[in-house]
C-alpha atoms as a PDB file:
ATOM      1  CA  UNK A   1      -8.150   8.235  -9.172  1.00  0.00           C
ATOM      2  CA  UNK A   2      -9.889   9.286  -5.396  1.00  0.00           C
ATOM      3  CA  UNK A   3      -7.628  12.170  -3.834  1.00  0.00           C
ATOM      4  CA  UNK A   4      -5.040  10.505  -1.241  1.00  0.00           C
ATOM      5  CA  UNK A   5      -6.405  12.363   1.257  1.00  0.00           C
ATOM      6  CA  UNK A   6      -9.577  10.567   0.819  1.00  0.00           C
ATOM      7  CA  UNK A   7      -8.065   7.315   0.617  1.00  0.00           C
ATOM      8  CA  UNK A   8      -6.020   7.508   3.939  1.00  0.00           C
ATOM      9  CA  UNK A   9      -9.075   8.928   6.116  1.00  0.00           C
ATOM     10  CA  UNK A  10     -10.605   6.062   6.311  1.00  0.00           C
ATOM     11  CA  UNK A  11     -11.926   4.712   9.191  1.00  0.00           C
ATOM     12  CA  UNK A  12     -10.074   1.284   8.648  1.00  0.00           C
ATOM     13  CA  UNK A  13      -6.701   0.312   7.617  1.00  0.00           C
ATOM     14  CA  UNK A  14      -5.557   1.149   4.367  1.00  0.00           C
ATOM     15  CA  UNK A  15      -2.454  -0.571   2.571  1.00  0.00           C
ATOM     16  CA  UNK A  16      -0.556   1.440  -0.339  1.00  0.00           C
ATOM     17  CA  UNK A  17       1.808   0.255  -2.381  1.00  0.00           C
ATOM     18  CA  UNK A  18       3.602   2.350  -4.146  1.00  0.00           C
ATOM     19  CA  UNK A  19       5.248   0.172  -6.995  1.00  0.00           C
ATOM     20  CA  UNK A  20       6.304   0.764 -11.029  1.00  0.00           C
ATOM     21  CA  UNK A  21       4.956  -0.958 -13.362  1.00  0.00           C
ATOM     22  CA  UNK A  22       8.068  -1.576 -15.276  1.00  0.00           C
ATOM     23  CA  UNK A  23       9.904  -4.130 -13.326  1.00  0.00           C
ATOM     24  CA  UNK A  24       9.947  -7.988 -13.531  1.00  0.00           C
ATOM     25  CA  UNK A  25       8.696  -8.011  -9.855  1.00  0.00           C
ATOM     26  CA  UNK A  26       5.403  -6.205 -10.224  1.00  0.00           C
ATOM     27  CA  UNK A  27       3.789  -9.603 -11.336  1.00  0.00           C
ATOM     28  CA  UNK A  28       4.718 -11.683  -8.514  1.00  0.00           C
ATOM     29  CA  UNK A  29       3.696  -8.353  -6.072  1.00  0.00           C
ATOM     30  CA  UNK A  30       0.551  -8.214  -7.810  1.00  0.00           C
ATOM     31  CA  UNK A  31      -0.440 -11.585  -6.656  1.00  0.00           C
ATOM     32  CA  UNK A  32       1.004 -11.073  -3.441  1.00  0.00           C
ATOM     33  CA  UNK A  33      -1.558  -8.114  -2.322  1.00  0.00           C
ATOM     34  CA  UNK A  34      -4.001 -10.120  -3.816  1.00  0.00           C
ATOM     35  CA  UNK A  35      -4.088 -12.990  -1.619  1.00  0.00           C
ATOM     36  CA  UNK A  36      -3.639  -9.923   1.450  1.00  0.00           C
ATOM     37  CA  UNK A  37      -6.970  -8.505  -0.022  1.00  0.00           C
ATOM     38  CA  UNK A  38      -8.719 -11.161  -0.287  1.00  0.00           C
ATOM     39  CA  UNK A  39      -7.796 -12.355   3.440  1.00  0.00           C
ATOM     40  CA  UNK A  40      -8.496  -8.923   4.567  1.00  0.00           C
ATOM     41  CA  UNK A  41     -11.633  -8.700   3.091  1.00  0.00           C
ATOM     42  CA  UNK A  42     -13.777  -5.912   4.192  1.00  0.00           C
ATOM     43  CA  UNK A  43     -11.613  -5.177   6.974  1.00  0.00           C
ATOM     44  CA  UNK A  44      -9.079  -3.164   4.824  1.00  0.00           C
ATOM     45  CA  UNK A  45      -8.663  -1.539   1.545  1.00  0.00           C
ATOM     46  CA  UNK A  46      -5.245  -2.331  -0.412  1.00  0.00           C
ATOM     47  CA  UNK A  47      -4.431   0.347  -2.846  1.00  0.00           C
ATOM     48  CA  UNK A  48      -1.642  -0.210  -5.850  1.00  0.00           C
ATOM     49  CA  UNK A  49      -0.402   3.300  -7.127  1.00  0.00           C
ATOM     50  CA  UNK A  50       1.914   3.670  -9.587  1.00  0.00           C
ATOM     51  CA  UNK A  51       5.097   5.816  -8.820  1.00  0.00           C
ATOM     52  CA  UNK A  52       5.303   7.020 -12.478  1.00  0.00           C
ATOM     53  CA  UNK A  53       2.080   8.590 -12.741  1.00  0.00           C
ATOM     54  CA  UNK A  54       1.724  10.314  -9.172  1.00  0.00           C
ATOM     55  CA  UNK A  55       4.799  11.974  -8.810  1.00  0.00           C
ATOM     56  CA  UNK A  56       3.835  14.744  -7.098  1.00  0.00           C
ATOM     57  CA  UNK A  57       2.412  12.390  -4.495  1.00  0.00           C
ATOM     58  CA  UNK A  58       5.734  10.706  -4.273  1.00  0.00           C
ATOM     59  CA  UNK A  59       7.910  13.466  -4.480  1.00  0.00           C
ATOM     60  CA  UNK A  60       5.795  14.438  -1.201  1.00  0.00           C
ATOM     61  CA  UNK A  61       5.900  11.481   0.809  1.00  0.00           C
ATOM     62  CA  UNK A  62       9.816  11.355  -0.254  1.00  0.00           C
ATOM     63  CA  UNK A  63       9.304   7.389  -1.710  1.00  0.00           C
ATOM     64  CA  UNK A  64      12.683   6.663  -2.932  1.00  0.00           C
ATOM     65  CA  UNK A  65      12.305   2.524  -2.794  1.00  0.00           C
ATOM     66  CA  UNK A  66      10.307   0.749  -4.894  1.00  0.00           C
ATOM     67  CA  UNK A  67       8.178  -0.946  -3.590  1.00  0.00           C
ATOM     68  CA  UNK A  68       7.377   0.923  -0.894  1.00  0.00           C
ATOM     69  CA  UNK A  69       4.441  -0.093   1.556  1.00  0.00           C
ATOM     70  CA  UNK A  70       2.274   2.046   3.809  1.00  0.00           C
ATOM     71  CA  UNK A  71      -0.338   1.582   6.112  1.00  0.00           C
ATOM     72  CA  UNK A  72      -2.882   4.462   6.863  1.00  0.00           C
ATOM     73  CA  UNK A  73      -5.678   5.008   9.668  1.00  0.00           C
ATOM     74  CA  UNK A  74      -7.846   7.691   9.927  1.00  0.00           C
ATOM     75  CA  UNK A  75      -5.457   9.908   7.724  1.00  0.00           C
ATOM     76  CA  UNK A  76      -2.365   8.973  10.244  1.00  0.00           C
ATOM     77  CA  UNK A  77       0.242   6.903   8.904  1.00  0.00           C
ATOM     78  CA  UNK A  78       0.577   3.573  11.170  1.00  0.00           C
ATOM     79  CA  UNK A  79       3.627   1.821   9.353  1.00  0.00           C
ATOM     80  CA  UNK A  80       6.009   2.217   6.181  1.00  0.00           C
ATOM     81  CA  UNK A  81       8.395   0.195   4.890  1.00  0.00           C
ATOM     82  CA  UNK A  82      10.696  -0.271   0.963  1.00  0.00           C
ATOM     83  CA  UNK A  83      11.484  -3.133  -0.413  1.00  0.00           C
ATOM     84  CA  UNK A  84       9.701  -6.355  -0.692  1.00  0.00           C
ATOM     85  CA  UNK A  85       7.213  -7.971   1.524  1.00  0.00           C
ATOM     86  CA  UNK A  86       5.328 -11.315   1.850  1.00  0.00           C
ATOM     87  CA  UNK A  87       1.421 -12.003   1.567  1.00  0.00           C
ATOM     88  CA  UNK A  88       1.698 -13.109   5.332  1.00  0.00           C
ATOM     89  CA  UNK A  89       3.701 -10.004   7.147  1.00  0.00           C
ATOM     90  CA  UNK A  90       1.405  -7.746   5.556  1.00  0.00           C
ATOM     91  CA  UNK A  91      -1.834  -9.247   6.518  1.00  0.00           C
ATOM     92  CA  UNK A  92      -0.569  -9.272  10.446  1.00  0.00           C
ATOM     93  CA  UNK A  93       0.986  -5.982  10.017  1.00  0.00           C
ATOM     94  CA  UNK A  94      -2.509  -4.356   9.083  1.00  0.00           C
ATOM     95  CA  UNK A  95      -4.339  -7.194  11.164  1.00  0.00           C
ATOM     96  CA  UNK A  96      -2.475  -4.588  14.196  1.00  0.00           C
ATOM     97  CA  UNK A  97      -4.941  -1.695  12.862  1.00  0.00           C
ATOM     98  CA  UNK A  98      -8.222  -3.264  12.599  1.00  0.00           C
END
């Protein structure tokens, strides 16, 4: 996996969800940044990382919800947010950054 400080300093807005693998809802959340990816196209990256295997990262960031959502730009965090979200707020919420 990139370096997270590589991933967030990009120059457009980039969508993180940190999730676990190990619950029921990961399937339906899978599909759900799916459909944001694909209607964000190359105007955003969406990023899935799993809380289990980074937890340095998330110790860091003090994630204590899962899922939690962030948006970066340009290595500046724009918006965060636990708990679950729909294919349609998070398209407009990043739609804000582009």
């Amino acid at each position: 996996m990139a370096k997270f400080g590589d991933l967030i300093n990009s120059s457009y807005p980039t969508l993180i969800d940190f999730h676990s693998k190990n619950t029921k809802e990961n399937s339906i959340l899978q599909n759900t940044l799916y459909d944001v990816a694909v209607a964000l196209g190359d105007k955003a990256k969406v990023i899935k990382i799993d809380i289990a295997k980074n937890e340095k990262l998330v110790n860091a960031l003090r994630i204590k919800g899962n899922p939690t959502f962030m948006i970066y730009k340009k290595g500046e965090m724009k918006w965060r947010q636990s708990g679950e979200q729909d294919a349609n707020t998070l398209i407009n919420l990043v739609k804000q950054f582009v």
